[in-house]
Protein backbone atom coordinates (compact mmCIF):
# COMPACT_ATOMS: atom_id res chain seq x y z
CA UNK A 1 44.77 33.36 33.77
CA UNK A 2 40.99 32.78 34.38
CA UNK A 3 40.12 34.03 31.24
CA UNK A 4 42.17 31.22 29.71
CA UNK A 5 40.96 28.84 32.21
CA UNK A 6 37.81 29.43 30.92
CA UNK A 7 38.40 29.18 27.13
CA UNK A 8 39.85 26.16 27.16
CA UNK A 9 37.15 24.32 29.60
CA UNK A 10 34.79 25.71 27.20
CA UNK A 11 36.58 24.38 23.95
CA UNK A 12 36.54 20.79 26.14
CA UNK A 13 32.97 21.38 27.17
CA UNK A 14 31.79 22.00 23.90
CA UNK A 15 32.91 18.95 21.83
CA UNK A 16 31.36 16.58 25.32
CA UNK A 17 28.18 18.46 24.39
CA UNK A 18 27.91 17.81 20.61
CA UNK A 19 29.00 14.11 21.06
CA UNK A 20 26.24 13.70 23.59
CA UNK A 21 23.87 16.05 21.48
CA UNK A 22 24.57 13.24 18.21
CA UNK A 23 23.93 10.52 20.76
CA UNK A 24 20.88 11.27 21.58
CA UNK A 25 19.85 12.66 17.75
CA UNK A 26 20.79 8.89 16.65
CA UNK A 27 18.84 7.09 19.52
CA UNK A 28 15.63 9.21 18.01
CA UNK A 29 16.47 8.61 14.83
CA UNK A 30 16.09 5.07 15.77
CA UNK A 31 12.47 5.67 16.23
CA UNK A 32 11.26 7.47 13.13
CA UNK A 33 9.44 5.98 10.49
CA UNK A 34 12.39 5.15 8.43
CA UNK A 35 14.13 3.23 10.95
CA UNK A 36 10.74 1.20 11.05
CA UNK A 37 11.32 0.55 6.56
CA UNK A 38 14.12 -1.65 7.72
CA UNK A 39 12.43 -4.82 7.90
CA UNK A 40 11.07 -4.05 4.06
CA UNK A 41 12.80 -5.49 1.19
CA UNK A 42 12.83 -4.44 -2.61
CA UNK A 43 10.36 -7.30 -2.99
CA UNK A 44 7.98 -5.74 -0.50
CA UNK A 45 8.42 -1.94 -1.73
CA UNK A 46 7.44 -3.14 -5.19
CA UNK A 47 4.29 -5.22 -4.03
CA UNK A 48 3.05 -2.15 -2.38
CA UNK A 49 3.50 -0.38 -5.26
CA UNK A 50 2.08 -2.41 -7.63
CA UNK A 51 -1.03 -3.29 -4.76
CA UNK A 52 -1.88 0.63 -4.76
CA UNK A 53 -1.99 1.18 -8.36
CA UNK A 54 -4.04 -2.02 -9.05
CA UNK A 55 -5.92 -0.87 -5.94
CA UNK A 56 -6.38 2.72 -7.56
CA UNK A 57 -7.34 0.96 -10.58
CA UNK A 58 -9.89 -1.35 -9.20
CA UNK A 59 -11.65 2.17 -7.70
CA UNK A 60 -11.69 4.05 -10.78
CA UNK A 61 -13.21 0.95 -12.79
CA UNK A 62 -15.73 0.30 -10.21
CA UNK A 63 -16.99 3.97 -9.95
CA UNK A 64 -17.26 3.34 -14.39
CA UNK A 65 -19.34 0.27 -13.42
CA UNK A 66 -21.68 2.44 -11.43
CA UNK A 67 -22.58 5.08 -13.40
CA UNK A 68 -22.12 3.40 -16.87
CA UNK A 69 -23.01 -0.63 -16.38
CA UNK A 70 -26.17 -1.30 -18.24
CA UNK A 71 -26.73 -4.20 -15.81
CA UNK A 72 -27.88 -4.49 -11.99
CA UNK A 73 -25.09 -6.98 -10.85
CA UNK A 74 -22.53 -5.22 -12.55
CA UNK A 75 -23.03 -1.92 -11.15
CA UNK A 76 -23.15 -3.96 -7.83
CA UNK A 77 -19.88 -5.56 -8.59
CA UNK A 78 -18.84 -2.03 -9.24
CA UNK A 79 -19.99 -0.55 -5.86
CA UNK A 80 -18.43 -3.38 -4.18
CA UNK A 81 -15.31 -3.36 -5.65
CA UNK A 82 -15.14 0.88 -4.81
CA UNK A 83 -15.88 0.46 -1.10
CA UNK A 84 -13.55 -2.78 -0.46
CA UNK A 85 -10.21 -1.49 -2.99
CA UNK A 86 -10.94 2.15 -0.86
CA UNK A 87 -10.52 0.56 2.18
CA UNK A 88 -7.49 -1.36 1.73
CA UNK A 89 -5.94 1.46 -0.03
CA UNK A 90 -6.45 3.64 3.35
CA UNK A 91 -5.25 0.44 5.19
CA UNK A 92 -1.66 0.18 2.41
CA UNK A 93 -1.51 4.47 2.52
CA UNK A 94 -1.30 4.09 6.13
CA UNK A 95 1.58 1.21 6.36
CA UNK A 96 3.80 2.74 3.58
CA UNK A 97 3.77 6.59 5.61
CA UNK A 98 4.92 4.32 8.80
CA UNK A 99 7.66 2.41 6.83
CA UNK A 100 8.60 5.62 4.72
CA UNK A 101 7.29 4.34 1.45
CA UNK A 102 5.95 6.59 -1.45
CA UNK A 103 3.29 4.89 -3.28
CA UNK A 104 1.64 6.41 -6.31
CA UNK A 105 -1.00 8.88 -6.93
CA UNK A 106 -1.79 9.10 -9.92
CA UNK A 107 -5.67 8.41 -10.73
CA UNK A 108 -5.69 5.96 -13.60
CA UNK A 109 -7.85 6.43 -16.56
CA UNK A 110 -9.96 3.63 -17.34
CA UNK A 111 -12.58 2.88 -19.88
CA UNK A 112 -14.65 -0.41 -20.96
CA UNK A 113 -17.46 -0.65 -23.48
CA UNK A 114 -19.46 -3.20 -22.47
CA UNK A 115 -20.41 -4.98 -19.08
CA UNK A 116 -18.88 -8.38 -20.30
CA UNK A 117 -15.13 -6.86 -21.19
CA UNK A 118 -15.28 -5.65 -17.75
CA UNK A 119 -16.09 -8.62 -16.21
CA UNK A 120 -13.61 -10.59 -18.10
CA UNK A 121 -11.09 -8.17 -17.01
CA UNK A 122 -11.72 -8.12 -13.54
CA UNK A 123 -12.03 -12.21 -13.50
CA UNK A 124 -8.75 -12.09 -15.26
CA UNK A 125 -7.41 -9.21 -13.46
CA UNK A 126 -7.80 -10.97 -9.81
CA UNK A 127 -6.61 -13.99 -10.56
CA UNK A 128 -3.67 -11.98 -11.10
CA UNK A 129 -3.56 -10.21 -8.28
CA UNK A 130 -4.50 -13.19 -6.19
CA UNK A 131 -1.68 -15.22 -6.58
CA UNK A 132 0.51 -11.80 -6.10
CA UNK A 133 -1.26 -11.38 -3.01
CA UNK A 134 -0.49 -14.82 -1.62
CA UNK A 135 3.18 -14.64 -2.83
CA UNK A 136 3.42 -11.88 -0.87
CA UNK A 137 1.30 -12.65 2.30
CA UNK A 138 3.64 -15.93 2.21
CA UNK A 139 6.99 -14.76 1.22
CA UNK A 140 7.58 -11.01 2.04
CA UNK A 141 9.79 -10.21 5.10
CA UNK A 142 8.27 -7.16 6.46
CA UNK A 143 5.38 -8.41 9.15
CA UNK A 144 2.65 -5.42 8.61
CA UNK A 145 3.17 -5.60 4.90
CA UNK A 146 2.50 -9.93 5.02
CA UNK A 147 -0.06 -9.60 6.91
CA UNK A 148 -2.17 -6.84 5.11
CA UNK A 149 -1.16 -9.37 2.01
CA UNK A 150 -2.82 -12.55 3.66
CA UNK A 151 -5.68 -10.19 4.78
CA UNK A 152 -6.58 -9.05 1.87
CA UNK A 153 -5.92 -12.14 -0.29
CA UNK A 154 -9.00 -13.37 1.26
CA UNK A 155 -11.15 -10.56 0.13
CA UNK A 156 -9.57 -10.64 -3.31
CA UNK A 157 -10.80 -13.83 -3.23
CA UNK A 158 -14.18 -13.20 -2.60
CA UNK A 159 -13.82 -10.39 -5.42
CA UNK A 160 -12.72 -13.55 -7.68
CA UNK A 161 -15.85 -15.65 -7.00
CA UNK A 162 -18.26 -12.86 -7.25
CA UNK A 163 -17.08 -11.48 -10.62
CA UNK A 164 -17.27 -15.27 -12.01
CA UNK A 165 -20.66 -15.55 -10.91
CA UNK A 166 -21.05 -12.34 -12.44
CA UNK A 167 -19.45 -13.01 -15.55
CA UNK A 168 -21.70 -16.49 -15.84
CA UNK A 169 -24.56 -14.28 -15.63
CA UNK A 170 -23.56 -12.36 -18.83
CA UNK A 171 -22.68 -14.98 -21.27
């Protein structure tokens, strides 16, 4: 009689256990980082996307500019655009692994000929990404991923004026 006692406390036990067991597994799973991707729409996935691949981009080109720009402000330019597009890589790689977002990897392979086809393309190339940056800082709905966008619009912008000024000095 005890032993059946037993049996069938544990069989009530048991199930009490599990269900609290899943309780607590889905109040944790409220706190990982994909619980925190909630706020992020399609929009905002593909903005970081697109932002670390131009960012990549912008690195790659700027190391070319370096090494292979025959003049002293482009190779500046270059430098500049290497340390800043670096750093708000680092800041984007760091918001997409808290919201659960893969970004690219994949180095790009550039190549320019001369210093003015790279300065057209970067003038040309961040008035692009200006505007994108904007859209986003103003219309995205996830709050880390708008305000990285308005943050670095303004340095975008600053890459804008300094590869016109650049570019003037080439023509």
């Amino acid at each position: 009689m005890k032993t059946k006692i037993t049996i069938i406390s544990q069989f009530c036990i048991l199930p009490l256990v599990i269900a609290a067991l899943s309780a607590a597994g889905v109040a944790a799973a409220q706190d990982t980082p994909a619980a925190k991707s909630s706020s992020l729409t399609v929009k905002d996935k593909t903005f970081m996307k697109k932002a670390a691949r131009g960012g990549m981009m912008e690195v790659a080109m700027g190391k070319l500019a370096e090494q292979k720009g025959q003049s002293d402000d482009v190779k500046s330019f270059g430098k500049r655009m290497v340390a800043d597009h670096s750093k708000a890589n680092d800041e984007l790689k760091k918001i997409a692994a808290q919201k659960n977002v893969k970004l690219p990897a994949k180095e790009p392979t550039v190549s320019w000929s001369l210093d003015k086809a790279y300065m057209d393309m970067m003038v040309k190339d961040h008035e692009k990404d200006l505007a994108e940056f904007k859209e986003e800082a103003n219309g995205g709905s996830d709050p880390d991923v708008k305000k990285f966008a308005e943050d670095t619009a303004k340095v975008v912008q600053e890459h804008l004026d300094l590869a016109k000024q650049t570019q003037s000095k080439l023509k």
